[in-house]
Protein backbone atom coordinates (compact mmCIF):
# COMPACT_ATOMS: atom_id res chain seq x y z
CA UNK A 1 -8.89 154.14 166.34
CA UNK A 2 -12.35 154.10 165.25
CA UNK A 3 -11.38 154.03 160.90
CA UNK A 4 -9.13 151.02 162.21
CA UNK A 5 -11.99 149.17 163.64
CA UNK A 6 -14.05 149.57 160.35
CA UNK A 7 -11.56 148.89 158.60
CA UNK A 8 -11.09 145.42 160.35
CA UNK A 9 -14.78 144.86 160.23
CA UNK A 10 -14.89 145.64 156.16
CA UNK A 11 -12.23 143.05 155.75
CA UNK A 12 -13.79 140.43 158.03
CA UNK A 13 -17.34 140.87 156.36
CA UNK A 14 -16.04 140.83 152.85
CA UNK A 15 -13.46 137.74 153.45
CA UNK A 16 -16.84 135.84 155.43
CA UNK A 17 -18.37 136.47 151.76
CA UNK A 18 -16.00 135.47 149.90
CA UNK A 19 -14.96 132.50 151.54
CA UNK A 20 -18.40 131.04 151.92
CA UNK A 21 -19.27 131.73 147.80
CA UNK A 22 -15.97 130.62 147.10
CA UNK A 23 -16.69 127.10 149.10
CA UNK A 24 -20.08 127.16 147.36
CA UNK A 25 -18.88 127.44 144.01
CA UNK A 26 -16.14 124.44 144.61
CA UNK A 27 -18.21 122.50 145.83
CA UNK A 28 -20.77 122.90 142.75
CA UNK A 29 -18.06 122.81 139.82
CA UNK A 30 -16.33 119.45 141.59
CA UNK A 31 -19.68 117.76 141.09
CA UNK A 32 -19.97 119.13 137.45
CA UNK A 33 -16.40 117.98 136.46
CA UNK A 34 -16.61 114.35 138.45
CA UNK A 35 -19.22 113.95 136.94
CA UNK A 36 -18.39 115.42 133.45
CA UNK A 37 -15.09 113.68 133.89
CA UNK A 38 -14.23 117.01 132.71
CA UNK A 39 -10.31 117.86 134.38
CA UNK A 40 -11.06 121.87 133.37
CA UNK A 41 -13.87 121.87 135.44
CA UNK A 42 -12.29 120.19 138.85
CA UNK A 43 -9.50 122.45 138.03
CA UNK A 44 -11.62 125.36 138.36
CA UNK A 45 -13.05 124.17 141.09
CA UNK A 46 -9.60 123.93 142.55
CA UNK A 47 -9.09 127.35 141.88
CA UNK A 48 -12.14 128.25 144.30
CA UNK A 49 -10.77 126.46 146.75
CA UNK A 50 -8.22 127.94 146.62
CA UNK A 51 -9.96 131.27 147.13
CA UNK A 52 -11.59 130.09 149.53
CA UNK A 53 -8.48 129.13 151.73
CA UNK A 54 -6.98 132.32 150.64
CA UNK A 55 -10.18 134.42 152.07
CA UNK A 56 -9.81 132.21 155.61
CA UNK A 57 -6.34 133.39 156.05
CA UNK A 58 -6.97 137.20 155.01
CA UNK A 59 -9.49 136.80 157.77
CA UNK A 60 -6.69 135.57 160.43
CA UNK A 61 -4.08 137.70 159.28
CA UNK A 62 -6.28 140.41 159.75
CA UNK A 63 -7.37 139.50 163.54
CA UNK A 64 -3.98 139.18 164.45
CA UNK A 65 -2.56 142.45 162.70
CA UNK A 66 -5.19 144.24 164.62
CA UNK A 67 -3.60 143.04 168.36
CA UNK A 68 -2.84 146.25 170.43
CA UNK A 69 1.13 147.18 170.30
CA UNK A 70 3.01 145.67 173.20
CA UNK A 71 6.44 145.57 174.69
CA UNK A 72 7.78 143.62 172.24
CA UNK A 73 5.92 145.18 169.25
CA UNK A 74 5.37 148.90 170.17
CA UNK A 75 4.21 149.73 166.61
CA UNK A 76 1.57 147.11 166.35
CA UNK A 77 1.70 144.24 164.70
CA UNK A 78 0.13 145.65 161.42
CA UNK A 79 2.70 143.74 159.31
CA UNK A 80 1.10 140.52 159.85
CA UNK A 81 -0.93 141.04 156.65
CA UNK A 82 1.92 140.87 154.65
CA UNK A 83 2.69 137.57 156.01
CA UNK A 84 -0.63 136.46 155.39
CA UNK A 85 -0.80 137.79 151.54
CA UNK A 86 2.46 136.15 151.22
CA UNK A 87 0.90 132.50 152.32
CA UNK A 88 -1.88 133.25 150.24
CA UNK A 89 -0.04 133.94 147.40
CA UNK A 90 2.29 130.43 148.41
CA UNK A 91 -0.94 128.59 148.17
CA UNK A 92 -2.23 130.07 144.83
CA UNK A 93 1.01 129.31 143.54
CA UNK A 94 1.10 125.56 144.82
CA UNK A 95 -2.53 124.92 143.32
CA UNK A 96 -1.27 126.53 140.32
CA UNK A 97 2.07 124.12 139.61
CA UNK A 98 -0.21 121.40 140.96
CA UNK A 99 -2.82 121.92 138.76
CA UNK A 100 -0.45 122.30 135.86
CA UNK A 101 0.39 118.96 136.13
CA UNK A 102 -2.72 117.30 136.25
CA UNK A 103 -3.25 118.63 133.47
CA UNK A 104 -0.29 117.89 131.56
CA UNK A 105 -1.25 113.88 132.85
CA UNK A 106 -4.69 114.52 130.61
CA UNK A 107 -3.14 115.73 128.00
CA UNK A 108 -1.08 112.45 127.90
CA UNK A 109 -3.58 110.11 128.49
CA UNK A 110 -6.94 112.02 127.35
CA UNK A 111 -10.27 110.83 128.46
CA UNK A 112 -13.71 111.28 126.63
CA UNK A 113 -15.89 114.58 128.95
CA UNK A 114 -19.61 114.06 129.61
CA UNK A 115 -21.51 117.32 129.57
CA UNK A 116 -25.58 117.64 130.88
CA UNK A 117 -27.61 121.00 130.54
CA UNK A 118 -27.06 121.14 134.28
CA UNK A 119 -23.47 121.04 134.64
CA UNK A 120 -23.52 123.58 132.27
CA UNK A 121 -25.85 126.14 133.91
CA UNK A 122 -24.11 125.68 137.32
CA UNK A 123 -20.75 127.00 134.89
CA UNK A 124 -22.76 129.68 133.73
CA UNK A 125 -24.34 130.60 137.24
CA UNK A 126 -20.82 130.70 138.51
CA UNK A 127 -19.38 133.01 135.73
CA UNK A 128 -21.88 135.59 136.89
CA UNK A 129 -21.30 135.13 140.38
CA UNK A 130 -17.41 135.34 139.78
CA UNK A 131 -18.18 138.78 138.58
CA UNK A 132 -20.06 139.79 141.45
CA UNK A 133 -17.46 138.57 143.80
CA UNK A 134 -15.13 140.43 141.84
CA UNK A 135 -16.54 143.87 141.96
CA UNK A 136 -17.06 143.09 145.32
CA UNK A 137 -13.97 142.56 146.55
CA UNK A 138 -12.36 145.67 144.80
CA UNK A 139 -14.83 147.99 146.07
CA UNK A 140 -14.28 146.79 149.66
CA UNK A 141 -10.81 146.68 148.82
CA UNK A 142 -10.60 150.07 147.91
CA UNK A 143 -12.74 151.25 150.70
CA UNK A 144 -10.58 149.64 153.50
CA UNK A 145 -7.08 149.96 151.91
CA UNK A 146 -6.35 146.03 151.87
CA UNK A 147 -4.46 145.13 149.20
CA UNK A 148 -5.62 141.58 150.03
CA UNK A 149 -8.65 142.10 149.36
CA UNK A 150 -8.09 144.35 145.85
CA UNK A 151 -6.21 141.40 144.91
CA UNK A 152 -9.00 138.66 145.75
CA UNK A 153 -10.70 140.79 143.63
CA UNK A 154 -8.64 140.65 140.83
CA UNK A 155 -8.54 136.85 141.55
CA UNK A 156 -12.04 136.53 141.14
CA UNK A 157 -11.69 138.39 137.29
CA UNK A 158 -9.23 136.12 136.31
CA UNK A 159 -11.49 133.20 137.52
CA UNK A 160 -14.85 134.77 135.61
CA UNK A 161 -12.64 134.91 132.56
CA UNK A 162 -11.18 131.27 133.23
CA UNK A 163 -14.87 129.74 133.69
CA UNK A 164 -15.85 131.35 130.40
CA UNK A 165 -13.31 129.09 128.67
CA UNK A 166 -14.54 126.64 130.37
CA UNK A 167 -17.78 126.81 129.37
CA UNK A 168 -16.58 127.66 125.59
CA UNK A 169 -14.36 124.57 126.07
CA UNK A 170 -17.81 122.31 126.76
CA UNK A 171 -19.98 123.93 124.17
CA UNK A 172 -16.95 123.13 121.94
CA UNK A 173 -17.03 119.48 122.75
CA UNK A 174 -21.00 119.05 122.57
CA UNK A 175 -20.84 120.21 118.87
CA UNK A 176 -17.66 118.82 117.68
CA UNK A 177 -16.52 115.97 119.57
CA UNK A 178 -13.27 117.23 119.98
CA UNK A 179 -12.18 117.65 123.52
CA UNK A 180 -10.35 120.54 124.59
CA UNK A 181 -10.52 119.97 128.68
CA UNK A 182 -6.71 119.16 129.36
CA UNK A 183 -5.82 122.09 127.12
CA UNK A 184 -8.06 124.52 128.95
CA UNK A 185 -7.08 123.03 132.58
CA UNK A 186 -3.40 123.84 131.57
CA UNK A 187 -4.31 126.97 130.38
CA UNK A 188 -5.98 127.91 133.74
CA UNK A 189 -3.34 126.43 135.59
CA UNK A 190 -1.07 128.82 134.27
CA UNK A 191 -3.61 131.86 135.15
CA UNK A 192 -3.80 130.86 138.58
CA UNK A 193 0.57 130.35 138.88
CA UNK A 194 0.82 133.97 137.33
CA UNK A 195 -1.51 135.09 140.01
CA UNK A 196 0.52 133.60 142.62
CA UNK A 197 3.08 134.40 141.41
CA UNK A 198 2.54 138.69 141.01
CA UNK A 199 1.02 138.59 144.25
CA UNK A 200 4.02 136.87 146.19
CA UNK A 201 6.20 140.03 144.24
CA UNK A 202 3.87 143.03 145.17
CA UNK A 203 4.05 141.10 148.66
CA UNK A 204 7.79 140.80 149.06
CA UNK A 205 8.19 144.62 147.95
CA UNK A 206 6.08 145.14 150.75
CA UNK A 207 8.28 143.25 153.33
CA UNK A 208 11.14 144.66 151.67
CA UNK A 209 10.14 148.37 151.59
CA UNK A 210 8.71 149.25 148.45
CA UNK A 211 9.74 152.93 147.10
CA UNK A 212 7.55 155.95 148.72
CA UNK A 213 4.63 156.43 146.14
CA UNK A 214 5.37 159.29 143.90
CA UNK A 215 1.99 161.37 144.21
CA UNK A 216 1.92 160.98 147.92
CA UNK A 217 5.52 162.40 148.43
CA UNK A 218 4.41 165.12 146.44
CA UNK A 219 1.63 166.26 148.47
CA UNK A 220 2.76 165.53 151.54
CA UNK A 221 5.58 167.74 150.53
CA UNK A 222 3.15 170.29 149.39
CA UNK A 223 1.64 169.98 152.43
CA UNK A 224 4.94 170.67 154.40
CA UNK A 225 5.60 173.73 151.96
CA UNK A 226 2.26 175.72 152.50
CA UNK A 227 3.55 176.56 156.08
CA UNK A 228 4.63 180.23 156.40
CA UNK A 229 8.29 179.32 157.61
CA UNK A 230 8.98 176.42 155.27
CA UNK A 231 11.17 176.98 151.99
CA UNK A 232 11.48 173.67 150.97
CA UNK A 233 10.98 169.64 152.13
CA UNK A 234 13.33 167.23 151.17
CA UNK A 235 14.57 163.50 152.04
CA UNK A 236 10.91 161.76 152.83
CA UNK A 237 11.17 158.75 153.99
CA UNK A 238 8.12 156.76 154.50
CA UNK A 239 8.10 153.44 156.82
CA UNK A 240 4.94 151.28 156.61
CA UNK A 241 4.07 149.59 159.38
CA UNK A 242 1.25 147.52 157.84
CA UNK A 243 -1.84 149.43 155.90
CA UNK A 244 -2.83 152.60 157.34
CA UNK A 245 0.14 152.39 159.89
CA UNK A 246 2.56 154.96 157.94
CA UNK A 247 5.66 156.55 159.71
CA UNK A 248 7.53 159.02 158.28
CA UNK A 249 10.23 162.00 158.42
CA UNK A 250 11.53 164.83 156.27
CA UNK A 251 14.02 168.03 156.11
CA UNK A 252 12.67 171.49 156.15
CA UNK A 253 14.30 174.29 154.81
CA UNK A 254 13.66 177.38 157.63
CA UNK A 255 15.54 181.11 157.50
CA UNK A 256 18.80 180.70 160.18
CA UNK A 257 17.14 183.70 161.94
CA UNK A 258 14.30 181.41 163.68
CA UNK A 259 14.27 180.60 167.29
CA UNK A 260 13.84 177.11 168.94
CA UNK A 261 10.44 178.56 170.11
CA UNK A 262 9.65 178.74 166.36
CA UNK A 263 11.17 175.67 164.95
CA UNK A 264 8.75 174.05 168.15
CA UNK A 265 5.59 175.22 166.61
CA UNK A 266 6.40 174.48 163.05
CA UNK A 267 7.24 170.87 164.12
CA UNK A 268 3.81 170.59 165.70
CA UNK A 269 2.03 172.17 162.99
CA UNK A 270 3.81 170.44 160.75
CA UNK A 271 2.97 166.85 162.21
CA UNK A 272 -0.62 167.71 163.06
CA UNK A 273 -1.26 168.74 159.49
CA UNK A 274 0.35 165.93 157.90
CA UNK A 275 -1.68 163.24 160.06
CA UNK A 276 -5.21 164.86 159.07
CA UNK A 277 -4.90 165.23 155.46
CA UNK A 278 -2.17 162.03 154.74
CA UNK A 279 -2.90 159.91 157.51
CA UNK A 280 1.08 159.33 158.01
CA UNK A 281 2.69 160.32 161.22
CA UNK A 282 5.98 162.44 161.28
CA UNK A 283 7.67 161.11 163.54
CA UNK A 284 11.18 163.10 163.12
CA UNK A 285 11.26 166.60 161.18
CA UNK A 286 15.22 168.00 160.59
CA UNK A 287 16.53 171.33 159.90
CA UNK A 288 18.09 173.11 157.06
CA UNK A 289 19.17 176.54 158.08
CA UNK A 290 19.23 178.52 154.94
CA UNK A 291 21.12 181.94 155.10
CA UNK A 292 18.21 184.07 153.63
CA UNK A 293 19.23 187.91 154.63
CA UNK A 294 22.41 187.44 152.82
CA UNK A 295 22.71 187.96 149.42
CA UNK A 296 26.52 187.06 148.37
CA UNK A 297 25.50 183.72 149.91
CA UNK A 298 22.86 183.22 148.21
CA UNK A 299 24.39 184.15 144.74
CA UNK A 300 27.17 181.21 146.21
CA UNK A 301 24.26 178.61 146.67
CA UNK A 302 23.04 179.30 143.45
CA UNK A 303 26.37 179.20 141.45
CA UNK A 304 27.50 176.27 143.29
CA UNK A 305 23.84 174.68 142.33
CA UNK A 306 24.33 175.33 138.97
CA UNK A 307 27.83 173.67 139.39
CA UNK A 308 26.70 170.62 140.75
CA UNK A 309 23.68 170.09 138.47
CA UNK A 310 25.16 170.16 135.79
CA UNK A 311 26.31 166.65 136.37
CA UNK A 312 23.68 163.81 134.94
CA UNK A 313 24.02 161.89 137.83
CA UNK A 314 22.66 164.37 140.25
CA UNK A 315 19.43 164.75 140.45
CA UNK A 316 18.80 167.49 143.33
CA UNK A 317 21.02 169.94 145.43
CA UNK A 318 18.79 170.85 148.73
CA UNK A 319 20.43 172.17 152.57
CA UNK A 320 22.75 174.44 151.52
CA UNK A 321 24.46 176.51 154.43
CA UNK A 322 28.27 178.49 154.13
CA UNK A 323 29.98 179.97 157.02
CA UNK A 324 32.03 182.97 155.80
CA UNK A 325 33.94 183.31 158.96
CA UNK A 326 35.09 179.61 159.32
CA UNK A 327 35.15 178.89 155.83
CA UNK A 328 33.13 175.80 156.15
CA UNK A 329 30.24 175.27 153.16
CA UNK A 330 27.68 172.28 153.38
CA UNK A 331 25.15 170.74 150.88
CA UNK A 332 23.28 167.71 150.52
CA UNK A 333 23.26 165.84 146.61
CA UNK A 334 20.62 163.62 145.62
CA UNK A 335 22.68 161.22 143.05
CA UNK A 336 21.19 158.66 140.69
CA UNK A 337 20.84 154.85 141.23
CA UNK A 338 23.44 153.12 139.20
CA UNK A 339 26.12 155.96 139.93
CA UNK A 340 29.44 155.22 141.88
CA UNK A 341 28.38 157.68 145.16
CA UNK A 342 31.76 157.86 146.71
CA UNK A 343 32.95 159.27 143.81
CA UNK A 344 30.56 161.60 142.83
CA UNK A 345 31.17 163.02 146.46
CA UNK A 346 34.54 163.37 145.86
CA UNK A 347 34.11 165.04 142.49
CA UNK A 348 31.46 167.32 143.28
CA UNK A 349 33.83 168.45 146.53
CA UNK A 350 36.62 168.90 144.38
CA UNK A 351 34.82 171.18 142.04
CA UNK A 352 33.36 173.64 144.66
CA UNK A 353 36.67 173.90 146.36
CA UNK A 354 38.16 174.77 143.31
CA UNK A 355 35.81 177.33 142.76
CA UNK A 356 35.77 178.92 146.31
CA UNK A 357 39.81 178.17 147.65
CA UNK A 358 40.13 177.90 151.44
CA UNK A 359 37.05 176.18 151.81
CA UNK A 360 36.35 173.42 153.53
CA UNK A 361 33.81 171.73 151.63
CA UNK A 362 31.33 169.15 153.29
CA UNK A 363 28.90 167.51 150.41
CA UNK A 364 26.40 164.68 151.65
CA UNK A 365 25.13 162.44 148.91
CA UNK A 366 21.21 161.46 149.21
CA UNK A 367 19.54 158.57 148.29
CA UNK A 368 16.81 159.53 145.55
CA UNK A 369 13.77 157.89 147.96
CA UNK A 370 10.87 160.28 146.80
């Protein structure tokens, strides 16, 4: 409870920061490009705004994510920063489109820029500052786990980079004449719709359920592995809840011979261990009882393994469990994306009984999630 208090106050101190350079900075470059008549500058400035805005509602998303759980929410209400990154990312996106066409009206009808030694410090101030802000909001980013913030960061880049066209832009002018402004201001217009526009994407995957992180399915299976009774963890499935909120559950391979005293303690080991080194909850751990003492059932699970694998499609064969009295054998498949499931069931079933007559054959086809 404590990390989750830090963690608020990180992101509330950081998007303070942020919000008030960011306000700061617009403020200065509007001046510079009224005054400049220069549309790349107000454009940038724009842009801060923009930042600005975007920093105010990190801020608010990230009061309200932190409410307590309640009736109606008993899991918290953690998902709230997604909503908030996704109106963030609406707004970058409007400035961008908006900006685009201002542009686009300069480029039409150009006007001659006006550029003074000041204007063009305050550009060069703010390039530096940009920079600052940028490493800024990545390390705090990083440090707290808010992809909000990571991504103001990378905002901020993109902005350092855009003011140093800008500034190349005015230079240009002051020794050829030639004015460039409408060019550059469609140029950065584009920067900030891309920005938008990835943003709203990582976002949506979010909202949507993004697939489990590679590395961390592999060591939390790890994990799950280095106790004594485990032989093998399959089927994670990861549920985010908003950052650091991560539910989860998994399939453990254990010999047939444990008791439910057994399983019990494994289950609570198994969750307790996961929480401390992951920081995900396991909410629901399943059984695979895997006939261990037997040895003409384990040279069937590995023929009918090598069976099955030998299929492109599938990509794992986990769960296996044969009852030699009732004729009754039972395996789980992990088939490929893109592959017609139903039938691969219905092939890999008609294989095995072919290959073991009188029985009943029960094949479950898994989703490749981790």
């Amino acid at each position: 409870m404590e990390a989750e208090r830090e963690r608020e106050r990180v992101i509330v101190r950081t998007s303070v920061v942020g919000m008030l350079v960011n306000i700061a900075l617009a403020g200065f470059k509007a001046a510079v490009g009224l005054a400049a008549n220069s549309i790349a500058v107000v454009l940038d400035a724009v842009n801060n705004l923009s930042d600005a805005l975007s920093s105010v509602i990190t801020l608010v998303g990230t009061k309200l994510a932190g409410r307590a759980p309640d009736k109606e929410h008993p899991l918290g209400h953690g998902r709230i920063e997604y909503l908030t990154a996704l109106s963030v990312a609406g707004i970058i996106f409007y400035a961008g489109a908006t900006s685009l066409v201002e542009s686009v009206k300069k480029i039409l009808n150009p006007e001659a820029a006006d550029y003074s030694v000041t204007s063009l410090v305050i550009i060069t101030v703010a390039i530096f500052v940009k920079i600052a802000l940028s490493l800024y909001f990545k390390a705090q980013g990083k440090t707290s786990g808010s992809k909000a913030l990571y991504a103001s960061g990378q905002d901020a880049g993109f902005d350092a980079v855009i003011s140093v066209s800008v500034l190349a832009c005015a230079l240009f002018y002051i020794a050829t004449g030639i004015g460039l402004e409408a060019w550059v201001g469609a140029l950065i217009a584009l920067f900030i719709i891309r920005s938008g526009y990835e943003m709203m994407a990582d976002t949506l995957n979010d909202i949507l359920g993004a697939r489990t992180d590679k590395a961390l399915a592999e060591e939390i299976k790890r994990t799950v592995c280095e106790d004594p009774v485990v032989h093998g963890a399959y089927d994670l499935y990861l549920y985010n809840y908003g950052p650091e909120k991560t539910y989860g559950s998994v399939h453990v391979e254990v010999s047939d011979r444990l008791s439910a005293n057994e399983i019990d303690a494994m289950e609570r080991r198994l969750g307790l261990r996961v929480l401390e080194k992951h920081g995900v909850h396991l909410t629901g751990i399943s059984i695979y009882s895997v006939n261990l003492g037997d040895g003409e059932l384990a040279e069937m699970r590995r023929r009918v393994t090598e069976r099955v694998m030998a299929h492109d499609y599938s990509l794992q064969v986990h769960g296996f469990s044969a009852d030699r009295e009732k004729r009754v054998m039972s395996f789980d498949v992990v088939v490929a994306f893109g592959h017609d499931r139903d039938l691969a069931e219905k092939e890999i079933r008609d294989e095995v009984e072919s290959m073991y007559p009188g029985y009943h054959v029960i094949v479950r086809i898994d989703t490749d999630v981790s």
